[in-house]
Protein backbone atom coordinates (compact mmCIF):
# COMPACT_ATOMS: atom_id res chain seq x y z
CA UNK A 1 -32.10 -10.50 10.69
CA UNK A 2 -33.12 -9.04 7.34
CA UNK A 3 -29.70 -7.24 7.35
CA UNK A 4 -28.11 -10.90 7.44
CA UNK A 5 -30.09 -12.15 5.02
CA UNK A 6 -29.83 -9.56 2.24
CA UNK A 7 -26.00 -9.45 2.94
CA UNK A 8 -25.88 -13.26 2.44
CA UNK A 9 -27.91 -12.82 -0.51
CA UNK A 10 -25.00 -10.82 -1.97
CA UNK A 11 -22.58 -13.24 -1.50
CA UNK A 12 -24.27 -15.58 -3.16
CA UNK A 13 -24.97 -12.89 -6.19
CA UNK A 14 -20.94 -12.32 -6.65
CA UNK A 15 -20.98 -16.24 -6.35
CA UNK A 16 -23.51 -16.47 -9.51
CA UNK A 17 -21.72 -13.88 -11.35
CA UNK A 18 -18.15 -14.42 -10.53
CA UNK A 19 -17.43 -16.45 -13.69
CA UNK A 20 -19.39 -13.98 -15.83
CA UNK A 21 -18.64 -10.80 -17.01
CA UNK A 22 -17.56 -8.94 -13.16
CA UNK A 23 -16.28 -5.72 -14.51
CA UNK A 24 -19.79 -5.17 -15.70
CA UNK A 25 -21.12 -5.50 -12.25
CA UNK A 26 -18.29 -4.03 -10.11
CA UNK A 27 -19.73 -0.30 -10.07
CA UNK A 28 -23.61 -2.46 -8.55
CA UNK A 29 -21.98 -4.31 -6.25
CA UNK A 30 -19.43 -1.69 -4.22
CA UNK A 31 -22.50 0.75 -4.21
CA UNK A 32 -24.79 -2.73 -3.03
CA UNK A 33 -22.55 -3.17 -0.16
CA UNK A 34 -23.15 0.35 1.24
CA UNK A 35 -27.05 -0.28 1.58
CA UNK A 36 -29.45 -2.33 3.23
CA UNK A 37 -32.41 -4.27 1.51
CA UNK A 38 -34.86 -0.78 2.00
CA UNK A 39 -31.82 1.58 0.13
CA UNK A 40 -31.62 3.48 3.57
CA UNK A 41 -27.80 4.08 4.17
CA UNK A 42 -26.54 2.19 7.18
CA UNK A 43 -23.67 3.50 9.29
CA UNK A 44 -21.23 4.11 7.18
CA UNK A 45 -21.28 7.71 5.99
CA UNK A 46 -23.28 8.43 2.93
CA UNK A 47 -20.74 10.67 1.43
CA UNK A 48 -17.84 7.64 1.12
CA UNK A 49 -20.44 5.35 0.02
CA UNK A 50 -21.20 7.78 -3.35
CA UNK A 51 -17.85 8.55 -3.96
CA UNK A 52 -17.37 5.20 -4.22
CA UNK A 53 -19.48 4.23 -6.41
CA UNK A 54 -18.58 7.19 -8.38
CA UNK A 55 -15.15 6.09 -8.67
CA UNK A 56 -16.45 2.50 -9.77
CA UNK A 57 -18.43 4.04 -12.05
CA UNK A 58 -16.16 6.21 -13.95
CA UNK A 59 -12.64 4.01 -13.72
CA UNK A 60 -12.15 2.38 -16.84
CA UNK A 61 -12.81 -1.54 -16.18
CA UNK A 62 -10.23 -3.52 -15.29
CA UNK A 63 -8.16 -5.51 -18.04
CA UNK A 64 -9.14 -9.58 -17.57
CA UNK A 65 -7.14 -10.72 -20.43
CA UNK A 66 -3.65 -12.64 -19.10
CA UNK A 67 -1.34 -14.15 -21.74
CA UNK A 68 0.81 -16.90 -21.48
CA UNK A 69 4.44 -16.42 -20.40
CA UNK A 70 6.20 -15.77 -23.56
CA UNK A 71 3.40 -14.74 -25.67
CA UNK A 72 5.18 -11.40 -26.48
CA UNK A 73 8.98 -12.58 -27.02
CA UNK A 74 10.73 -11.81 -30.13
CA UNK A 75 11.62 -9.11 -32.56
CA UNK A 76 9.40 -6.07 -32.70
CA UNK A 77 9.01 -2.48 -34.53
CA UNK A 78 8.00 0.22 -33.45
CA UNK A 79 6.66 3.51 -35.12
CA UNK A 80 6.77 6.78 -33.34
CA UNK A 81 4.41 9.95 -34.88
CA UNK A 82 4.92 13.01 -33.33
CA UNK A 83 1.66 14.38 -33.02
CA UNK A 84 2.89 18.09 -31.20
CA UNK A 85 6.10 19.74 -30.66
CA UNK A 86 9.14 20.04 -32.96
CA UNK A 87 10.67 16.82 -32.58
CA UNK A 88 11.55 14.66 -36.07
CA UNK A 89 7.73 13.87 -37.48
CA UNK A 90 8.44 9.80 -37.14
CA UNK A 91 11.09 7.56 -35.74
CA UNK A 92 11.58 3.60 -36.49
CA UNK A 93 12.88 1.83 -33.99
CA UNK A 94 13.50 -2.32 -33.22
CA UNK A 95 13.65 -3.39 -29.68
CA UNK A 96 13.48 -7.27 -29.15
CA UNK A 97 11.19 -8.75 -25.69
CA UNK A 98 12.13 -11.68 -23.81
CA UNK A 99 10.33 -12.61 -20.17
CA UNK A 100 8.60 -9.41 -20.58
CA UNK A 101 11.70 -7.24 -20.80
CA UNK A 102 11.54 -4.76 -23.63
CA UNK A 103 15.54 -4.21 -24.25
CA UNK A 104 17.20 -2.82 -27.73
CA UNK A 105 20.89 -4.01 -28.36
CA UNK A 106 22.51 -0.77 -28.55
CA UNK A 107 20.57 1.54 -26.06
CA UNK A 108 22.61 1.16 -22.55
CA UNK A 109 19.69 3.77 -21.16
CA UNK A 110 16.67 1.55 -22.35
CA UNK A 111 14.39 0.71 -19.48
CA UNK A 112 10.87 -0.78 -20.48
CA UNK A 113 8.45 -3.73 -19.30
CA UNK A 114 5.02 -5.34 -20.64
CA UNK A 115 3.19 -7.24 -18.47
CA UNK A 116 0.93 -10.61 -19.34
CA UNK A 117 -2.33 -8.29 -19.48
CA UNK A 118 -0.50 -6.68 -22.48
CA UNK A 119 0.12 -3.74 -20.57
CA UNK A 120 3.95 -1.93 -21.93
CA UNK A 121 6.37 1.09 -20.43
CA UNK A 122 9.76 1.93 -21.75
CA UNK A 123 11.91 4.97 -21.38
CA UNK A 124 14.79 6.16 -23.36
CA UNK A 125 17.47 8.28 -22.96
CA UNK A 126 20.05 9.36 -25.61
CA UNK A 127 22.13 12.42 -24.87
CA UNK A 128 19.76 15.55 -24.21
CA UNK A 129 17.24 13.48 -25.36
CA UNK A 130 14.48 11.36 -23.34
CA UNK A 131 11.28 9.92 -23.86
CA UNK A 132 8.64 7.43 -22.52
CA UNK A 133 5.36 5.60 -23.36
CA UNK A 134 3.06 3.07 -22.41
CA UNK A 135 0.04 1.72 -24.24
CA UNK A 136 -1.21 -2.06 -24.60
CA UNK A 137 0.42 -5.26 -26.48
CA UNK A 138 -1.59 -8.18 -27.90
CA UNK A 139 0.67 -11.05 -28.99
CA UNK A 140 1.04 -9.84 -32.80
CA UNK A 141 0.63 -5.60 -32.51
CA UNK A 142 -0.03 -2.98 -30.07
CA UNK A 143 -0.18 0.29 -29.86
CA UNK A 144 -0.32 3.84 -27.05
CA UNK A 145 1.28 7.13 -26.29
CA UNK A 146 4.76 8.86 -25.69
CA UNK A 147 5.84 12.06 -24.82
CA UNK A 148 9.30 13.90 -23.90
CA UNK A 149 12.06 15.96 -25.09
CA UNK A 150 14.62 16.90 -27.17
CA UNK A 151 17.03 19.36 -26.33
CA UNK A 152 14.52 22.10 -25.56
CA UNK A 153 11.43 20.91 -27.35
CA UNK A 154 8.76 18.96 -26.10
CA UNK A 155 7.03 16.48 -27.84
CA UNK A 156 4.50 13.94 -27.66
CA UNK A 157 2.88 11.21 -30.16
CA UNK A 158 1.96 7.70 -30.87
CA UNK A 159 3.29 4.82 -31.23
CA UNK A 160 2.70 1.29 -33.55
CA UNK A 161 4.21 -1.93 -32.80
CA UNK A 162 4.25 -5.00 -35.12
CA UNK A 163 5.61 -8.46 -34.07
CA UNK A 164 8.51 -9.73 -37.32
């Protein structure tokens, strides 16, 4: 009976903080669920229940922020650095968005995507030449990593985007 009552009692604590700020939570309640009201593990295996929370604990919250369709279409720059390897030290490049497609006019091998959270991933490939890179867009700039190759060298770097 206590059982039911303390698990009840949870519901109605992700009730109360549902609207707030969950990914502060999220690591208290998955390692909540695992224990009763005295902390003594119930029958689910102790070891799951820890590397659970463990996980929670250490994954980088989840992003809440959803744009509106459209909030990233238009024009865009983008600044490569090259940070290691012997690729070129920085690259300029335009690519234009539209529906969350990332395409550039004159690239037939130009594959990339950014989702409403902001979240972006393109590839490239020109001749012995490839790279990819993901990172985060807000509606006016973003920013993240890339890494690949060309020819024989590897590189990897930043990148800088700017809405025009």
């Amino acid at each position: 009976m206590v059982a039911k009552s303390a698990a009840l009692g949870g519901i109605g604590l992700v009730r109360a903080i549902a609207n707030r700020h969950l990914k502060q939570f999220l690591p208290f309640l998955i390692c909540r669920a695992g224990f009763d009201h005295r902390g003594s593990a119930m029958r689910r295996p102790f070891v799951w229940i820890a590397a659970g929370c463990l996980a929670a604990i250490i994954s980088p919250p989840a992003e809440a922020r959803s744009y509106p369709i459209g909030a990233f279409d238009g024009a865009w720059h983008l600044t490569f650095e090259t940070r290691s390897g012997t690729c070129d030290a920085k690259y300029d490049f335009d690519v234009n968005i539209l529906n969350g497609n990332i395409s550039h006019p004159n690239l037939v091998k130009f594959h990339g995507r950014v989702s409403r959270s902001g979240a972006a991933r393109a590839s490239v490939a020109v001749q012995d030449k490839y790279a990819s890179g993901a990172g985060r867009l807000e509606p006016t700039r973003g920013s993240g990593s890339w890494s690949g190759y060309s020819g024989a060298a590897k590189c990897s770097g930043t990148w800088t985007a700017r809405k025009t």
